[in-house]
N, C-alpha and C. Protein backbone atom coordinates (compact mmCIF):
# COMPACT_ATOMS: atom_id res chain seq x y z
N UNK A 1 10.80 7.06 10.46
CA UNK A 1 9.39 6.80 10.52
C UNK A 1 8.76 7.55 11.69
N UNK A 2 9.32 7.53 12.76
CA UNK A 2 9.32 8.50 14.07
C UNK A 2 8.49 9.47 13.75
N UNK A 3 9.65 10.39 12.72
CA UNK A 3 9.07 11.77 12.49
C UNK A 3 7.70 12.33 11.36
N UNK A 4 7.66 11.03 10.54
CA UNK A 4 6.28 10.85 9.88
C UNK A 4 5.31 10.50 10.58
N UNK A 5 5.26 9.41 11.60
CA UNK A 5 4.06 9.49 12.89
C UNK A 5 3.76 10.57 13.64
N UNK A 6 5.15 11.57 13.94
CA UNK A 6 4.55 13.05 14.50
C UNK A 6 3.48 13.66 14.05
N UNK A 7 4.22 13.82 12.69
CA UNK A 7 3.53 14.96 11.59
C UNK A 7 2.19 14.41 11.52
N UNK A 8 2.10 12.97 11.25
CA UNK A 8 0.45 12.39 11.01
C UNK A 8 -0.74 12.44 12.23
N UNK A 9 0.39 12.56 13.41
CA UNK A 9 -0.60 13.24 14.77
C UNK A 9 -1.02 14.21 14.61
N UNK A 10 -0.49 15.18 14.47
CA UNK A 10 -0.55 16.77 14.40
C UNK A 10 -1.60 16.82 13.60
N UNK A 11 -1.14 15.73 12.45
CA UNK A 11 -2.51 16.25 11.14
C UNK A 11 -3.90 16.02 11.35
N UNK A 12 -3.92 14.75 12.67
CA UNK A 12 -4.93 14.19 12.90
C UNK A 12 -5.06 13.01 11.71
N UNK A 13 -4.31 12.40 11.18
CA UNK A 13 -4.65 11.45 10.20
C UNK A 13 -5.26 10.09 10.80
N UNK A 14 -5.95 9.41 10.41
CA UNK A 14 -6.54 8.03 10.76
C UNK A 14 -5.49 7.56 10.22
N UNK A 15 -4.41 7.53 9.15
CA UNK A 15 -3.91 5.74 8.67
C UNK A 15 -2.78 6.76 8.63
N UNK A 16 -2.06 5.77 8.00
CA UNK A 16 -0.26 6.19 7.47
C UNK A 16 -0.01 4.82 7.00
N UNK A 17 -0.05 4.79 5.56
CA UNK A 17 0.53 3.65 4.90
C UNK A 17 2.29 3.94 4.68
N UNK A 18 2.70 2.75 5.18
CA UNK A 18 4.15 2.53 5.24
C UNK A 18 5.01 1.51 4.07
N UNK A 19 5.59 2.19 3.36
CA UNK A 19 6.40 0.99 2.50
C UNK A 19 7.95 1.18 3.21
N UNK A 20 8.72 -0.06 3.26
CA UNK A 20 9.71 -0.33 4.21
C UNK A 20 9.87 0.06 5.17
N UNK A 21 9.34 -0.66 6.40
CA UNK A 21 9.45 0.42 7.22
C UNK A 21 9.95 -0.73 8.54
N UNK A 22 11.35 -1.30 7.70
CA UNK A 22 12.33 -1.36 8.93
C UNK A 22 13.44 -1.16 8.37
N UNK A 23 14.53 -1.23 8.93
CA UNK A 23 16.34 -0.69 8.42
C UNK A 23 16.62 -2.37 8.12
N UNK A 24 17.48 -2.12 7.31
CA UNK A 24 17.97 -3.44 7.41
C UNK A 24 18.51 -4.42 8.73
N UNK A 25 18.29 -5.75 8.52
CA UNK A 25 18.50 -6.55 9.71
C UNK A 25 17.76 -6.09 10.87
N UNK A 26 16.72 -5.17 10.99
CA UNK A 26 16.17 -4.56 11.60
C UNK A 26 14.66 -5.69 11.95
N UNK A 27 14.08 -6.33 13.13
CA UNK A 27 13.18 -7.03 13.37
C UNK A 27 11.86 -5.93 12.79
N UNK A 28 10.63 -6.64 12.88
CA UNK A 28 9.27 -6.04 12.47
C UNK A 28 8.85 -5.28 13.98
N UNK A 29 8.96 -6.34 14.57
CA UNK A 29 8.28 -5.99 16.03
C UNK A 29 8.89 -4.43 16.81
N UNK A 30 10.37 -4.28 15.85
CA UNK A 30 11.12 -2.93 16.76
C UNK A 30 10.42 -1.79 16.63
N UNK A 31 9.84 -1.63 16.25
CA UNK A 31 8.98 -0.12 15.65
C UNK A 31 7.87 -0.02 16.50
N UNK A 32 7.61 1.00 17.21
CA UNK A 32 6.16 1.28 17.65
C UNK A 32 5.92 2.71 17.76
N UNK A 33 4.47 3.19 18.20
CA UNK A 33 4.60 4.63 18.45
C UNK A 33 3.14 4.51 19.11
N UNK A 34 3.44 5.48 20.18
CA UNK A 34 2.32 5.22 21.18
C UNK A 34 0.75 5.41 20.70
N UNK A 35 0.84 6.73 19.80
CA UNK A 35 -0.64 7.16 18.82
C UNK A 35 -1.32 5.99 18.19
N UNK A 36 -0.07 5.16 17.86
CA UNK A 36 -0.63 4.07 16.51
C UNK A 36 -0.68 3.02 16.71
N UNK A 37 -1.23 2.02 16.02
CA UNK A 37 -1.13 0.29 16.31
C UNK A 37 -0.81 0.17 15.10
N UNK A 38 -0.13 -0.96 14.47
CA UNK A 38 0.04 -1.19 13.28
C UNK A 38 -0.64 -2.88 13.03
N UNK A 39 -0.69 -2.59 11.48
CA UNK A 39 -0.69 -4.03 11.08
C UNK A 39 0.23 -4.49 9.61
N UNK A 40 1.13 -5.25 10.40
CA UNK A 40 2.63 -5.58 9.97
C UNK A 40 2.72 -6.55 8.78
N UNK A 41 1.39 -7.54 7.93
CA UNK A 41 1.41 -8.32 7.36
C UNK A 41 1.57 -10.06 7.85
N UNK A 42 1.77 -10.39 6.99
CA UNK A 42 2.13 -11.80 7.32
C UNK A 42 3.33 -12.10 8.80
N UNK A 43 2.88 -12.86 9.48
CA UNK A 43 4.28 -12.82 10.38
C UNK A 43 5.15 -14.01 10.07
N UNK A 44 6.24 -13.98 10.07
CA UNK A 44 7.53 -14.59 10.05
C UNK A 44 8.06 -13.81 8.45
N UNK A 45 7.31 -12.93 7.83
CA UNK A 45 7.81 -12.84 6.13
C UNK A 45 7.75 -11.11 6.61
N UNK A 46 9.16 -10.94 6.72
CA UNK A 46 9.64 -9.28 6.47
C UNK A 46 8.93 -8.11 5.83
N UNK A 47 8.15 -7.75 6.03
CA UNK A 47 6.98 -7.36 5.76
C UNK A 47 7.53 -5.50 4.82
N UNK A 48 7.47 -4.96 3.52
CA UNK A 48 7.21 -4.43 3.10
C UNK A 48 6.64 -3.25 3.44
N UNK A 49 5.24 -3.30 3.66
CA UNK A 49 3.89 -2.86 3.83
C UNK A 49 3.72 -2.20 5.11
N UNK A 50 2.81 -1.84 5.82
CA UNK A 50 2.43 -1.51 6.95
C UNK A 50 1.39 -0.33 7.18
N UNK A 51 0.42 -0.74 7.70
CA UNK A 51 -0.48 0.62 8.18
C UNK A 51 -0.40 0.72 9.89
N UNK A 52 -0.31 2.09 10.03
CA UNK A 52 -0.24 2.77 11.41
C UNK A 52 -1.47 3.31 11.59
N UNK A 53 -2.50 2.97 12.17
CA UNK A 53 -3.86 3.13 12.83
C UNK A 53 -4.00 3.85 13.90
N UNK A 54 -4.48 5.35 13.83
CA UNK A 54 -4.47 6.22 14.78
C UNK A 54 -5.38 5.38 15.96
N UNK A 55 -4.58 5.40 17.27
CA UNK A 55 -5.71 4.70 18.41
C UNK A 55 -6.75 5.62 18.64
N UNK A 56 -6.75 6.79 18.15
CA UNK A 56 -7.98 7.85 18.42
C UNK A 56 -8.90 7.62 16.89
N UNK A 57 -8.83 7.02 16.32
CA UNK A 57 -9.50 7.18 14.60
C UNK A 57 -11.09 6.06 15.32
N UNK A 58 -11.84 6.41 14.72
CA UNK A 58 -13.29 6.31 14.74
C UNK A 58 -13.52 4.81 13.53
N UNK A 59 -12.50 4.81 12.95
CA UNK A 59 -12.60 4.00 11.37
C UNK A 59 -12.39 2.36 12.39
N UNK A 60 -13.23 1.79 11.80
CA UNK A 60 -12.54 -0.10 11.89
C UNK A 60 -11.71 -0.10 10.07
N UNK A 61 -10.50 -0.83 10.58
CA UNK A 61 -9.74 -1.25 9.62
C UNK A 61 -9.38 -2.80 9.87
N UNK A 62 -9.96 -3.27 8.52
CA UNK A 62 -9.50 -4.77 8.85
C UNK A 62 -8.65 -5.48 7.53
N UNK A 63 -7.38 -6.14 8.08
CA UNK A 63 -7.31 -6.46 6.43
C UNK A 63 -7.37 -7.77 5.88
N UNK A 64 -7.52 -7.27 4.40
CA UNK A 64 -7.89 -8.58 3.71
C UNK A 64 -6.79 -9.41 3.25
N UNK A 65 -6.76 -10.23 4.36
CA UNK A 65 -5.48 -10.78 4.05
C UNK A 65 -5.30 -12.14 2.44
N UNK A 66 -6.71 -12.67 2.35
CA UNK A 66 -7.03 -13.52 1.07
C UNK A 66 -6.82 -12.95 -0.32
N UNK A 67 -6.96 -11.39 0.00
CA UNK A 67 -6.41 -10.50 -1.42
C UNK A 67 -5.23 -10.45 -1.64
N UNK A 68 -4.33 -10.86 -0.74
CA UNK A 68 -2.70 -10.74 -0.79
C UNK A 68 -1.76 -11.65 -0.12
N UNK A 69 -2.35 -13.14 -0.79
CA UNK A 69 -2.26 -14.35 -0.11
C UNK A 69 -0.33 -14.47 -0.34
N UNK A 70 -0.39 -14.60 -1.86
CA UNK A 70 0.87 -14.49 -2.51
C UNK A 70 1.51 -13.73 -2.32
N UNK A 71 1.81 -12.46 -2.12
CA UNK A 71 2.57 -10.98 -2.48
C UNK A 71 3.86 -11.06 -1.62
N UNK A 72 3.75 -11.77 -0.45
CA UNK A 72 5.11 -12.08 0.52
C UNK A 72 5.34 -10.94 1.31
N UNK A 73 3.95 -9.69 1.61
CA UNK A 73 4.27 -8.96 2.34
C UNK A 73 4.52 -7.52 1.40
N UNK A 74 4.50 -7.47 0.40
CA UNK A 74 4.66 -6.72 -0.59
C UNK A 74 3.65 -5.94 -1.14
N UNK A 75 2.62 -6.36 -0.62
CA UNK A 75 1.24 -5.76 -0.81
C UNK A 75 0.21 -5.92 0.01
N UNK A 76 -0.82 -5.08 0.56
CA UNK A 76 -1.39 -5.47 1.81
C UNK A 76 -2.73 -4.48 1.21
N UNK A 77 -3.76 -5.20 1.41
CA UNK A 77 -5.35 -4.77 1.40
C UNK A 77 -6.20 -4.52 2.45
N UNK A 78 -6.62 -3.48 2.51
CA UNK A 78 -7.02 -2.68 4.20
C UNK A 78 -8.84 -2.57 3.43
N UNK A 79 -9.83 -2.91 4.55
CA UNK A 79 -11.23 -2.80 4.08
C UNK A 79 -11.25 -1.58 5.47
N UNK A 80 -11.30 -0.17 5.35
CA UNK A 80 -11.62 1.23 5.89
C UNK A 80 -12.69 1.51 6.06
N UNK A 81 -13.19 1.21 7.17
CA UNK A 81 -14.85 1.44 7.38
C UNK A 81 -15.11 2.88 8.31
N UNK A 82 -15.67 4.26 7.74
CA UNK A 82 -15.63 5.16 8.40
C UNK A 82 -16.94 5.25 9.32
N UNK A 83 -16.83 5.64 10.50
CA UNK A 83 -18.11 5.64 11.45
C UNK A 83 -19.33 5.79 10.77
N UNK A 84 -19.11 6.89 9.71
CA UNK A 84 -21.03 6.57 8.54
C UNK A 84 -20.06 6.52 7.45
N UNK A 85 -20.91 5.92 6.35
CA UNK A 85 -20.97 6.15 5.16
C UNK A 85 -19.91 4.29 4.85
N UNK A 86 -19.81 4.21 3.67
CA UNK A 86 -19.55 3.20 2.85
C UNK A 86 -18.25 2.34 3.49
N UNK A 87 -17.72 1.27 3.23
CA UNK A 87 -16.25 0.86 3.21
C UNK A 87 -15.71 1.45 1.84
N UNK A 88 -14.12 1.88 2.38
CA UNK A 88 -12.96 1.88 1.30
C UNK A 88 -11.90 0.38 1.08
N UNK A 89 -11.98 -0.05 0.06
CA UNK A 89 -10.52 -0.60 0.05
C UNK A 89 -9.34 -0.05 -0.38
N UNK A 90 -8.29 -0.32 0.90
CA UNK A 90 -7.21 0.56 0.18
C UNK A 90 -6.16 -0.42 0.17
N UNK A 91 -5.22 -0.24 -0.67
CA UNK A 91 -4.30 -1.17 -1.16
C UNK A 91 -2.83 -0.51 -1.24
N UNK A 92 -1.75 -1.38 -0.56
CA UNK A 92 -0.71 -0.63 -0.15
C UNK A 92 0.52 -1.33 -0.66
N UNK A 93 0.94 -0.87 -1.76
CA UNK A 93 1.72 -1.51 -2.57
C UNK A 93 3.49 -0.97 -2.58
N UNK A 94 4.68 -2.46 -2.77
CA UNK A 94 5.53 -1.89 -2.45
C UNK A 94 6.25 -2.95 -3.85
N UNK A 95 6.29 -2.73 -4.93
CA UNK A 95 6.31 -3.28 -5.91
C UNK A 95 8.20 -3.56 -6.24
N UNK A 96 9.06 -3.71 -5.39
CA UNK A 96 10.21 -3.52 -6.02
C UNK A 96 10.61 -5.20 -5.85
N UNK A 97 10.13 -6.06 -5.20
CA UNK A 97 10.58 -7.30 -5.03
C UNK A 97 9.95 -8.42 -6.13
N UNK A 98 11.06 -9.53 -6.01
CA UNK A 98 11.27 -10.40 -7.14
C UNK A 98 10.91 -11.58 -6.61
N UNK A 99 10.33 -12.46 -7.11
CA UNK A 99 10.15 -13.91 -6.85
C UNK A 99 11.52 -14.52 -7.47
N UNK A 100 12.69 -14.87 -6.31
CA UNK A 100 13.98 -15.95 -6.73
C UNK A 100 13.36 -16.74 -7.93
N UNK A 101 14.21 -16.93 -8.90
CA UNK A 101 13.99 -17.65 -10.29
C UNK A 101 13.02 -17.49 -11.23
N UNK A 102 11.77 -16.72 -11.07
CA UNK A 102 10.74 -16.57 -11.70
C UNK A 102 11.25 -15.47 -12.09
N UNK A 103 11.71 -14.27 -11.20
CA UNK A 103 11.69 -13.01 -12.00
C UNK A 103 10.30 -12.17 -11.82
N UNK A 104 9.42 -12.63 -11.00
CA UNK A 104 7.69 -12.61 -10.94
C UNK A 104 7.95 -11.47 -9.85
N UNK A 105 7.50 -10.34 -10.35
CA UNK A 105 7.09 -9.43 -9.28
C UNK A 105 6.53 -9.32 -8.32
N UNK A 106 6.26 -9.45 -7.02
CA UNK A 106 5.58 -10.24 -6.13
C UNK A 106 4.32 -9.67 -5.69
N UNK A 107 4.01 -7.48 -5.64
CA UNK A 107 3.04 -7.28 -4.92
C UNK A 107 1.87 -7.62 -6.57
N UNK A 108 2.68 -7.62 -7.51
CA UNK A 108 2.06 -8.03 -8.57
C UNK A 108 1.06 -9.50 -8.86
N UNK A 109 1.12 -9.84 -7.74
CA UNK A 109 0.48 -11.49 -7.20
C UNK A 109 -0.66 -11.26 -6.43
N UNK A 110 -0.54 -10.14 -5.94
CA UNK A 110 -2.73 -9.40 -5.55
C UNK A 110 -3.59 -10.16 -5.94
N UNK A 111 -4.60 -10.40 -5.78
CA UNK A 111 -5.53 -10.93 -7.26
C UNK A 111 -6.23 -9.74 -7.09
N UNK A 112 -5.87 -9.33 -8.20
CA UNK A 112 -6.34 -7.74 -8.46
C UNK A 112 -7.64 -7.81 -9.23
N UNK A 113 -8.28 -8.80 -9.86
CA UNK A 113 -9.55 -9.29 -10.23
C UNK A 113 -10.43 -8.82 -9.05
N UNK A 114 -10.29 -9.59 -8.12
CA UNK A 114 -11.15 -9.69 -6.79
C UNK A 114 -11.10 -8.17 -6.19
N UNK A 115 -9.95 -7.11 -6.19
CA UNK A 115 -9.86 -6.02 -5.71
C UNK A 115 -10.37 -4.94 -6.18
N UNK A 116 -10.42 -5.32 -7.82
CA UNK A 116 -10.65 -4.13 -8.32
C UNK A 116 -12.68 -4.49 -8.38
N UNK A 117 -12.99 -5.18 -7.84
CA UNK A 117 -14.33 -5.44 -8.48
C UNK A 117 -14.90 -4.82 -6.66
N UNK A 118 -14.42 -4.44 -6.14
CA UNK A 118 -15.18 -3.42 -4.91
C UNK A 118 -15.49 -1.81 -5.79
N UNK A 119 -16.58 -1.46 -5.07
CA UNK A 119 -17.04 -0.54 -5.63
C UNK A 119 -16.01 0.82 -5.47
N UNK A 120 -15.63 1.14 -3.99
CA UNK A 120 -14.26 1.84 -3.75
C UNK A 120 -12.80 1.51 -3.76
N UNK A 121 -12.10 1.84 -4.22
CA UNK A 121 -10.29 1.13 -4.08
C UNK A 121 -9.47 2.27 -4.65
N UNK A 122 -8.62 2.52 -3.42
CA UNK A 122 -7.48 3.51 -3.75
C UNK A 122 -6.28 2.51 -3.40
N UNK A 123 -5.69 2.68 -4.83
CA UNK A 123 -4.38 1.88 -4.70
C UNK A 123 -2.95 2.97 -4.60
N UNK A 124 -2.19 2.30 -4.11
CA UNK A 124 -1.22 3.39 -3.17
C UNK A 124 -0.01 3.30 -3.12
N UNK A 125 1.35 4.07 -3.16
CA UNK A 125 2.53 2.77 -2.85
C UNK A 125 3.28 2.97 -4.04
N UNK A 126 4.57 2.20 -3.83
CA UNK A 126 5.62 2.31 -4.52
C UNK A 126 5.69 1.18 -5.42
N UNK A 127 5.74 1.61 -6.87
CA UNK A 127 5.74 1.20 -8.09
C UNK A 127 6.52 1.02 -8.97
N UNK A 128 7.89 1.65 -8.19
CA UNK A 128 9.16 1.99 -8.98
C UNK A 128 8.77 1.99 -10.41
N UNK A 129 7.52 2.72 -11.17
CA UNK A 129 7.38 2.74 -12.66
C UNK A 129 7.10 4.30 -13.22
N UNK A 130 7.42 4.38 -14.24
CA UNK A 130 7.85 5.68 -14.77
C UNK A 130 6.69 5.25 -16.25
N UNK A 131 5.54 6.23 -15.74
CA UNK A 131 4.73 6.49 -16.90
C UNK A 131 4.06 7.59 -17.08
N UNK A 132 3.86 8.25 -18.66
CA UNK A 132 3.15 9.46 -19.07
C UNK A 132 1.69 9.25 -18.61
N UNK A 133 1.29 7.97 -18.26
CA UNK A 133 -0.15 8.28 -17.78
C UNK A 133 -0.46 8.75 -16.25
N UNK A 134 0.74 8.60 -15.83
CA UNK A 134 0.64 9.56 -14.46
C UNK A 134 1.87 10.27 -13.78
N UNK A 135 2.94 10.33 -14.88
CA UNK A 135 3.48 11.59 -14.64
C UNK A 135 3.76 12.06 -16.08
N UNK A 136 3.52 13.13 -16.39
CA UNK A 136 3.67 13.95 -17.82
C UNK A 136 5.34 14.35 -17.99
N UNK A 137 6.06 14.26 -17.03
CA UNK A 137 7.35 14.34 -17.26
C UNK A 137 8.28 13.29 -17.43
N UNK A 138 8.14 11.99 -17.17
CA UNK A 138 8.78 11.05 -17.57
C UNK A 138 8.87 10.73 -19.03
N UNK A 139 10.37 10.42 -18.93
CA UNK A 139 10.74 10.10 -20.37
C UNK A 139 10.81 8.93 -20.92
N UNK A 140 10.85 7.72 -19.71
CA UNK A 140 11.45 6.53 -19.87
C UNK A 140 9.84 5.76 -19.69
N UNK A 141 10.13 4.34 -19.71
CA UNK A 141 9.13 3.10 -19.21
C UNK A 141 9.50 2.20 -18.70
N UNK A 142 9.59 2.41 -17.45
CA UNK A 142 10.22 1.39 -16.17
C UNK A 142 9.05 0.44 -15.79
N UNK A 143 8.72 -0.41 -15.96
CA UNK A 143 7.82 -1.11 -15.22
C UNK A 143 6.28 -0.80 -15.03
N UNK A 144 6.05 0.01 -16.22
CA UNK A 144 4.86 0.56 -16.50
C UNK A 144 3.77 -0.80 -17.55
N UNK A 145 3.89 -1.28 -17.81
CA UNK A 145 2.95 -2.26 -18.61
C UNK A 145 1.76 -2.83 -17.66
N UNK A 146 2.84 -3.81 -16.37
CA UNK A 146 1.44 -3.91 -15.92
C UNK A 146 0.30 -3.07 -15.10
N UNK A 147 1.20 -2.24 -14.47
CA UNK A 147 0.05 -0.83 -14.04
C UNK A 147 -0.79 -0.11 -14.79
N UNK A 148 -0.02 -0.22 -15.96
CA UNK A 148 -1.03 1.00 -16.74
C UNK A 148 -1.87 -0.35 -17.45
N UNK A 149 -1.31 -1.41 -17.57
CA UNK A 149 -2.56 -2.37 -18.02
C UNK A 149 -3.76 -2.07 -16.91
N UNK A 150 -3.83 -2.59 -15.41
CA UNK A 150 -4.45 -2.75 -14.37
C UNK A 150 -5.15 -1.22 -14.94
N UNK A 151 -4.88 -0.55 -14.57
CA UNK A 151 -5.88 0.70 -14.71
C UNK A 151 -6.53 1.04 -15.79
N UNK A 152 -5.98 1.02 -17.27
CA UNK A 152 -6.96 0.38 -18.13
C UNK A 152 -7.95 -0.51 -18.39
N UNK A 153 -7.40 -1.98 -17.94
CA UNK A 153 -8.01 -3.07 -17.95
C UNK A 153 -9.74 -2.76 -16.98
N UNK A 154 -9.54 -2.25 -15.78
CA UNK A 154 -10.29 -1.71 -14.53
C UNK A 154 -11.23 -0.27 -14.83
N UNK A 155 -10.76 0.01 -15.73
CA UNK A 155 -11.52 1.80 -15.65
C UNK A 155 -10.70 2.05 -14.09
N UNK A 156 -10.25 2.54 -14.03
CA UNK A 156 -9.40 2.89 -12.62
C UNK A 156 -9.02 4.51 -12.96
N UNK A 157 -8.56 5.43 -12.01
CA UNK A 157 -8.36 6.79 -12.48
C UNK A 157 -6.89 6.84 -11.75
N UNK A 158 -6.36 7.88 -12.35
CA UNK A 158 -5.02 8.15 -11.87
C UNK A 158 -5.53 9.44 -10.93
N UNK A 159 -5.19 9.69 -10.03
CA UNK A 159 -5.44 10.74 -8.97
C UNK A 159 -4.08 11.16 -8.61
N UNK A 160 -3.12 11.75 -9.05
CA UNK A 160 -2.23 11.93 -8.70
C UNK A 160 -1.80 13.72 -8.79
N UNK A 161 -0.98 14.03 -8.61
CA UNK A 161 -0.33 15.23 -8.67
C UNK A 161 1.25 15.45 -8.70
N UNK A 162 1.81 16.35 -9.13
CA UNK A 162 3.35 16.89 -9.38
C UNK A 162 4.25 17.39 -8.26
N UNK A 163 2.98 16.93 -7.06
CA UNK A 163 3.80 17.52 -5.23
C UNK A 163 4.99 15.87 -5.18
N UNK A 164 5.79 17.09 -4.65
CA UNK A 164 6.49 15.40 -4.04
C UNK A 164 5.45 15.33 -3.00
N UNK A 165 5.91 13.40 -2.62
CA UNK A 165 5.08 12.88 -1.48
C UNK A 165 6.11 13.02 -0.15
């Protein structure tokens, strides 16, 4: 993670959304980097998620923590307010965890009703799902129903590209 906070200095980036971003058995609190402040999610629940907030960025970021009451850390909603112009919501999704006995996907517990009804929202993050509506080379359907529902259901756009990330 170190060397992704470099690169995001250099770039001058305001955010750096983080999915896992401790080692195993690894505490939340061990991670820091002098450029950034983070915000780690829920505390005492192993947190998934994470945004790194340039201490030089001009933006207030606050998050909505009532949008991702349920998710267990698995999903985290940031309201991005740039010095002019509008708020963004951005949404930082790390979709591989299970609710014990339900089987219930957890960042899948959003209330994505309430999220998607902001006028801006870039949703972000790991989906572990394999679909032709946003990659043209997949062959399979991993976990694609409820995403590609959500973005149907929403008028939502796929913004993506064929770069690795």
């Amino acid at each position: 993670m170190e060397v992704v906070l470099e690169m995001a200095v250099q770039k001058g980036a305001d955010l750096v959304l983080i999915q896992e971003p401790c080692r195993e058995r690894e505490k939340d609190g061990t991670r820091s980097h002098p450029s950034f402040r983070f915000i780690r999610g829920k505390e005492g629940e192993a947190a998934k998620c994470w945004v790194a907030i340039n201490r030089e960025s001009q933006c207030q970021v606050t998050e909505l923590k009532d949008l991702t009451r349920n998710c267990a850390n698995y999903a985290q909603a940031l309201e991005v307010k740039p010095p002019s112009g509008a708020s963004i919501i951005i949404v930082n999704v790390y979709d591989r965890g299970r609710q014990r006995g339900s089987g219930e996907r957890l960042a899948q517990r959003a209330n994505w009703e309430a999220i998607t009804r902001y006028s801006q929202v870039i949703i972000v993050g790991d989906m572990i799902a394999h679909s032709q509506m946003w990659n043209g080379w997949a062959t399979s359907r991993r976990n694609t129903p409820y995403w590609e529902n959500l973005i149907s259901d929403h008028s939502l756009v796929v913004w993506n590209s064929e770069e690795a990330t």
